[in-house]
N, C-alpha and C. Protein backbone atom coordinates (compact mmCIF):
# COMPACT_ATOMS: atom_id res chain seq x y z
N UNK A 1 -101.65 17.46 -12.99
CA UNK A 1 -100.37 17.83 -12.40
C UNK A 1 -100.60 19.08 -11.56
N UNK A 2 -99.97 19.06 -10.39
CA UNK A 2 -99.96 20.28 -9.67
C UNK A 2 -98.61 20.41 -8.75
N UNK A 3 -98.18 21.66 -9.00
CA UNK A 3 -97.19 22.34 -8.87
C UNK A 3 -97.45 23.59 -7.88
N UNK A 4 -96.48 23.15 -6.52
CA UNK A 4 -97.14 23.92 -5.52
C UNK A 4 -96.26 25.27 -5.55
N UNK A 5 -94.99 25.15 -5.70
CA UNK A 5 -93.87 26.20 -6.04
C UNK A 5 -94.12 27.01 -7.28
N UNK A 6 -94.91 27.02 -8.45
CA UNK A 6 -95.18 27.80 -9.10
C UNK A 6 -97.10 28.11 -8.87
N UNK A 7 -97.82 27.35 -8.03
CA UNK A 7 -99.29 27.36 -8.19
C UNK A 7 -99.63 27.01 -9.12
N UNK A 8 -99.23 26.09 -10.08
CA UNK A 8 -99.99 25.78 -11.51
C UNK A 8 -100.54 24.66 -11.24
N UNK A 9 -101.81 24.29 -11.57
CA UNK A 9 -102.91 22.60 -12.44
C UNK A 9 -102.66 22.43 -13.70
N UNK A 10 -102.17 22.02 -14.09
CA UNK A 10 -102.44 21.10 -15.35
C UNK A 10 -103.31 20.06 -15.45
N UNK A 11 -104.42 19.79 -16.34
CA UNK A 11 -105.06 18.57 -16.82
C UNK A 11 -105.37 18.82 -17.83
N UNK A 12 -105.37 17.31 -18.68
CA UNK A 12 -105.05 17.17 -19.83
C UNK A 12 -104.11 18.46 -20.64
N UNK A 13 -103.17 18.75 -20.19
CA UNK A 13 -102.16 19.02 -21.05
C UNK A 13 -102.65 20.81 -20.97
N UNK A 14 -103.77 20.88 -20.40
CA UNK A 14 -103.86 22.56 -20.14
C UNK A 14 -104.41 23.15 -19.10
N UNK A 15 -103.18 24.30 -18.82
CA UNK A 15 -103.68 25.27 -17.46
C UNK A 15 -104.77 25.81 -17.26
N UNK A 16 -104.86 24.85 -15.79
CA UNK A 16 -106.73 25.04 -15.27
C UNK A 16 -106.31 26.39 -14.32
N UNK A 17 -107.04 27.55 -14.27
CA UNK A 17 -106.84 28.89 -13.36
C UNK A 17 -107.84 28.59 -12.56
N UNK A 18 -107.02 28.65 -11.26
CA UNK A 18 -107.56 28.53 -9.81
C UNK A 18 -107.61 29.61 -9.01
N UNK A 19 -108.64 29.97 -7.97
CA UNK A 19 -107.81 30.97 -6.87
C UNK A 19 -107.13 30.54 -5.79
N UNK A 20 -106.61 31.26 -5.15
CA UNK A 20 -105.73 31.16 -4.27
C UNK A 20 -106.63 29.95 -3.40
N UNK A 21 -107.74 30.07 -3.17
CA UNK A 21 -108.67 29.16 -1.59
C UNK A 21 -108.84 27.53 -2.59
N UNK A 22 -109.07 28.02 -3.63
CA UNK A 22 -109.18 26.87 -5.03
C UNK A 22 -108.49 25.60 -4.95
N UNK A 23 -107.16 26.25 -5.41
CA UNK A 23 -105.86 25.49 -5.32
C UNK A 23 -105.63 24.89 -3.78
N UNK A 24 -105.79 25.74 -3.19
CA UNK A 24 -104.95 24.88 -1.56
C UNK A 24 -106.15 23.85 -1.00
N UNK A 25 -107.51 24.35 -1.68
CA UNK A 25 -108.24 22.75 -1.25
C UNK A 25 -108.48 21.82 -1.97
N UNK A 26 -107.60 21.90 -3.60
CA UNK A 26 -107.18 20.82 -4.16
C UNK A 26 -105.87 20.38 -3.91
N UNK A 27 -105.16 21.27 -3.16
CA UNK A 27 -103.52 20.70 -2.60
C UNK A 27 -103.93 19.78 -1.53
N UNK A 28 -104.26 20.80 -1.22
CA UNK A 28 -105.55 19.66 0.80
C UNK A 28 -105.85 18.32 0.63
N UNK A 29 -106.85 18.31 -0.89
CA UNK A 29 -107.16 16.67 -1.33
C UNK A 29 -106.30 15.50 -1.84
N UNK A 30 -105.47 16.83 -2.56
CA UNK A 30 -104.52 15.35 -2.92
C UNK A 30 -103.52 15.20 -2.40
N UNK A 31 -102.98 15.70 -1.28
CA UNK A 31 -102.36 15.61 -0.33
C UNK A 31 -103.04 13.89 0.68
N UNK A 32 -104.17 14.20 0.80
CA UNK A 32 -104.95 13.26 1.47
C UNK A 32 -105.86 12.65 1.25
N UNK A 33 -105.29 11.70 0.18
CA UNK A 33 -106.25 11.04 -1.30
C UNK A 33 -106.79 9.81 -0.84
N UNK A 34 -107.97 9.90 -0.60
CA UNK A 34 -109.00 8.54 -0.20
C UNK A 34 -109.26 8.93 1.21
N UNK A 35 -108.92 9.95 1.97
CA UNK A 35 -109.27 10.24 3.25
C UNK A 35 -110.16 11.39 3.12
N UNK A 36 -111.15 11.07 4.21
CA UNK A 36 -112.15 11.85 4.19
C UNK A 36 -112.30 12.51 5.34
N UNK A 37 -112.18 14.57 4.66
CA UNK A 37 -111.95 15.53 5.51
C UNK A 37 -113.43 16.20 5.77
N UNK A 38 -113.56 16.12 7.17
CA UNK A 38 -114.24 16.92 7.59
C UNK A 38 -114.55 18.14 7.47
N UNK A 39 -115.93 18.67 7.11
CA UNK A 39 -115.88 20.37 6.67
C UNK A 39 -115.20 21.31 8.30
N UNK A 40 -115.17 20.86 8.96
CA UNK A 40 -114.46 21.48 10.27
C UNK A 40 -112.70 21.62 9.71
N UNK A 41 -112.52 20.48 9.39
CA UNK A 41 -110.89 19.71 8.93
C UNK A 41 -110.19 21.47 8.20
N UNK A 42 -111.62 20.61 7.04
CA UNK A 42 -111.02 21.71 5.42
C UNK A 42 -111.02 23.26 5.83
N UNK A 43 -111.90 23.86 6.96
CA UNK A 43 -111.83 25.46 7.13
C UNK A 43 -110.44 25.34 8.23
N UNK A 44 -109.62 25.06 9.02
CA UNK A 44 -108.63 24.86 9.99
C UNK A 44 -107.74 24.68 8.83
N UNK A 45 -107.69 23.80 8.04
CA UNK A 45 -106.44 23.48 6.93
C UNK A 45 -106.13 24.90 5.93
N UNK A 46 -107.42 25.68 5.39
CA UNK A 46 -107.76 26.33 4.90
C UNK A 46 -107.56 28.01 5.13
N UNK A 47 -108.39 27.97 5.91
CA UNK A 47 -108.53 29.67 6.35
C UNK A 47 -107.92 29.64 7.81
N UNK A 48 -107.27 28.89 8.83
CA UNK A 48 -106.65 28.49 9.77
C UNK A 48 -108.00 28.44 10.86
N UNK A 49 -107.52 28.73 12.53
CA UNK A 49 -108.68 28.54 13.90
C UNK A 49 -109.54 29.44 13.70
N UNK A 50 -108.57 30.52 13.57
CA UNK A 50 -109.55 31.79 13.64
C UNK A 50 -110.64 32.46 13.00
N UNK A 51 -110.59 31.67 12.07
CA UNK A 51 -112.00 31.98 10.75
C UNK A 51 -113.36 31.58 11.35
N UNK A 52 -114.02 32.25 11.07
CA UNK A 52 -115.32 31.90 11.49
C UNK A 52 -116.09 32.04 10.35
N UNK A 53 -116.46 30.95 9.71
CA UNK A 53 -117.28 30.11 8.51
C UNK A 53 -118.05 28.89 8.99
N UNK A 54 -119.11 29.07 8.23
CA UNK A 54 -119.98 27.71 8.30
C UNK A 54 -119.80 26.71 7.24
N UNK A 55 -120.13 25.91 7.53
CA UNK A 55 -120.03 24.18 6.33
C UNK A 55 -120.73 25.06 5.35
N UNK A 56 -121.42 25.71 4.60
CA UNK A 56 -121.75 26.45 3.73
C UNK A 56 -120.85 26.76 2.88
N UNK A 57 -119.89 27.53 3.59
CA UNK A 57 -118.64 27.68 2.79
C UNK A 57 -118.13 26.76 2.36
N UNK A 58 -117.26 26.18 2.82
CA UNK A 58 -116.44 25.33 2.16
C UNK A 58 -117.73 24.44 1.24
N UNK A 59 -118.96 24.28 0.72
CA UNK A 59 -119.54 23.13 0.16
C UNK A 59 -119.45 24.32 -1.01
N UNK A 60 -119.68 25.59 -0.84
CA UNK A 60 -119.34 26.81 -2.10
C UNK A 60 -118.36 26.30 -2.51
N UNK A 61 -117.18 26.84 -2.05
CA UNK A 61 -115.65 26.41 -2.63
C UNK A 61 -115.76 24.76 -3.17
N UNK A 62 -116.21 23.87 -2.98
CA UNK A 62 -116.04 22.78 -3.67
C UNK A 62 -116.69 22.92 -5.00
N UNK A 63 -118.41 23.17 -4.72
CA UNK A 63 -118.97 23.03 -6.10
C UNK A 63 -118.00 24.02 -7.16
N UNK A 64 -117.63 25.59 -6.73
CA UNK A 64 -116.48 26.02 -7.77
C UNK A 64 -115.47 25.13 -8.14
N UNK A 65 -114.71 24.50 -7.46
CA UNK A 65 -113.69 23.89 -7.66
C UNK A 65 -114.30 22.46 -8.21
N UNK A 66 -115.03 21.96 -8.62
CA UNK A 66 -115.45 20.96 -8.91
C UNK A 66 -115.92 21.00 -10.41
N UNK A 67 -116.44 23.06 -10.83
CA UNK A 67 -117.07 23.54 -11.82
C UNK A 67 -115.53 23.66 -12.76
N UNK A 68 -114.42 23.56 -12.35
CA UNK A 68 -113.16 23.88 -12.61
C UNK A 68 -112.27 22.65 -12.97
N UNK A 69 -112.43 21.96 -12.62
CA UNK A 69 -111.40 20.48 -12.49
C UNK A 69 -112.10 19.15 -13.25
N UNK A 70 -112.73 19.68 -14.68
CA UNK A 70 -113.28 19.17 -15.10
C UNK A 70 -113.79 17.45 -15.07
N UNK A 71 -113.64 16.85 -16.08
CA UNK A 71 -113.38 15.15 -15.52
C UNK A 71 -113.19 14.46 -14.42
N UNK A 72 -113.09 15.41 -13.73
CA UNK A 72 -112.07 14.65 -12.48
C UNK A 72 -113.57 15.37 -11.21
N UNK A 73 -114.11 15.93 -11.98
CA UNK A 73 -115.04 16.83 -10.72
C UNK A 73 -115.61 15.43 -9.53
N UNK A 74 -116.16 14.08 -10.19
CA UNK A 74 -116.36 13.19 -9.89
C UNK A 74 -115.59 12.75 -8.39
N UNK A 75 -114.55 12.60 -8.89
CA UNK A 75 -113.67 12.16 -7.65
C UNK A 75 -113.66 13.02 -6.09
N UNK A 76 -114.51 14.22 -6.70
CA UNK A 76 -114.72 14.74 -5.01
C UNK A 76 -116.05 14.51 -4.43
N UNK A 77 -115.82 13.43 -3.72
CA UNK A 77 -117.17 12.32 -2.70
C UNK A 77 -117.56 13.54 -2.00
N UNK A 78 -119.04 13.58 -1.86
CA UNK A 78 -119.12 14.06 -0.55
C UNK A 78 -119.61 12.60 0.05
N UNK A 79 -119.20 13.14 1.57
CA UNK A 79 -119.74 11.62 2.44
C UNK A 79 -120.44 13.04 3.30
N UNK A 80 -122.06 12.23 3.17
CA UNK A 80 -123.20 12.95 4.01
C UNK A 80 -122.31 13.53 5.51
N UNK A 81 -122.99 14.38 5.90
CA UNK A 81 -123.12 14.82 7.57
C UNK A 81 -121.60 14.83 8.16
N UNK A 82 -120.59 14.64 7.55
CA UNK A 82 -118.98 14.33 7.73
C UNK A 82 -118.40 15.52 6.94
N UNK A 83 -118.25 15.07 5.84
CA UNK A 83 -117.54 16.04 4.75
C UNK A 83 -117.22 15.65 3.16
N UNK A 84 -115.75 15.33 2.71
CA UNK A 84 -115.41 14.87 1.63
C UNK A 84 -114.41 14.24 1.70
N UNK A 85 -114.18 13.75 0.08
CA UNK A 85 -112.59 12.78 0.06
C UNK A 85 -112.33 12.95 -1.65
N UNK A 86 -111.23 12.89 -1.48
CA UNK A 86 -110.76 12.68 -3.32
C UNK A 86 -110.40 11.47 -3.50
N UNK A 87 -111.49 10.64 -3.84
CA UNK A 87 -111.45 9.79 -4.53
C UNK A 87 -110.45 9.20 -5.68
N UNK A 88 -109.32 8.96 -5.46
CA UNK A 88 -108.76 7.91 -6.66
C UNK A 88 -107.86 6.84 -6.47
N UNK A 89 -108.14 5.69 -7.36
CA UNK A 89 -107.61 4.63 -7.50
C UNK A 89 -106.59 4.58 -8.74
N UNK A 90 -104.80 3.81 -8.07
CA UNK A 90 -104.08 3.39 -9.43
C UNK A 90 -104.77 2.47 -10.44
N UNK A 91 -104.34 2.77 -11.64
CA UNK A 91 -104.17 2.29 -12.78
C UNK A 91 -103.53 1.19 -13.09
């Protein structure tokens, strides 16, 4: 569960603590679930034009956020030389 008006994750039933860059590129993913964002995409969505970061970064911020979102770390694909996608299918 994620709750953008208070910033909270929930999984399995307990609050996962994110940072601020954390959370908005797991808002980013599941916002745009099975589409696959370009590391160009995720720093513009992210830190806005004006940032100047390399694909380095953002592959940092994932493996954290991936070290964080336990079970579910899976569901963030990387697709080679492109970027990523959050992976999930209904039940």
């Amino acid at each position: 569960i994620i709750n953008k008006a208070t910033r909270e994750v929930t999984i399995d039933k307990k609050q996962i603590q994110l940072t601020h860059t954390q959370f908005e590129l797991l808002y980013l993913f599941l916002t745009n679930l099975n589409i696959v964002l370009s590391r160009e995409n995720i720093i513009y969505s992210i830190w806005g034009y004006d940032y100047e970061a390399d694909d380095r970064t953002v592959d940092a911020h994932i493996k954290l956020l991936r070290s964080k979102i336990g079970k579910y770390r899976d569901n963030i694909k990387t697709i080679r030389k492109v970027g990523y996608k959050f992976a999930y299918k209904e039940k």
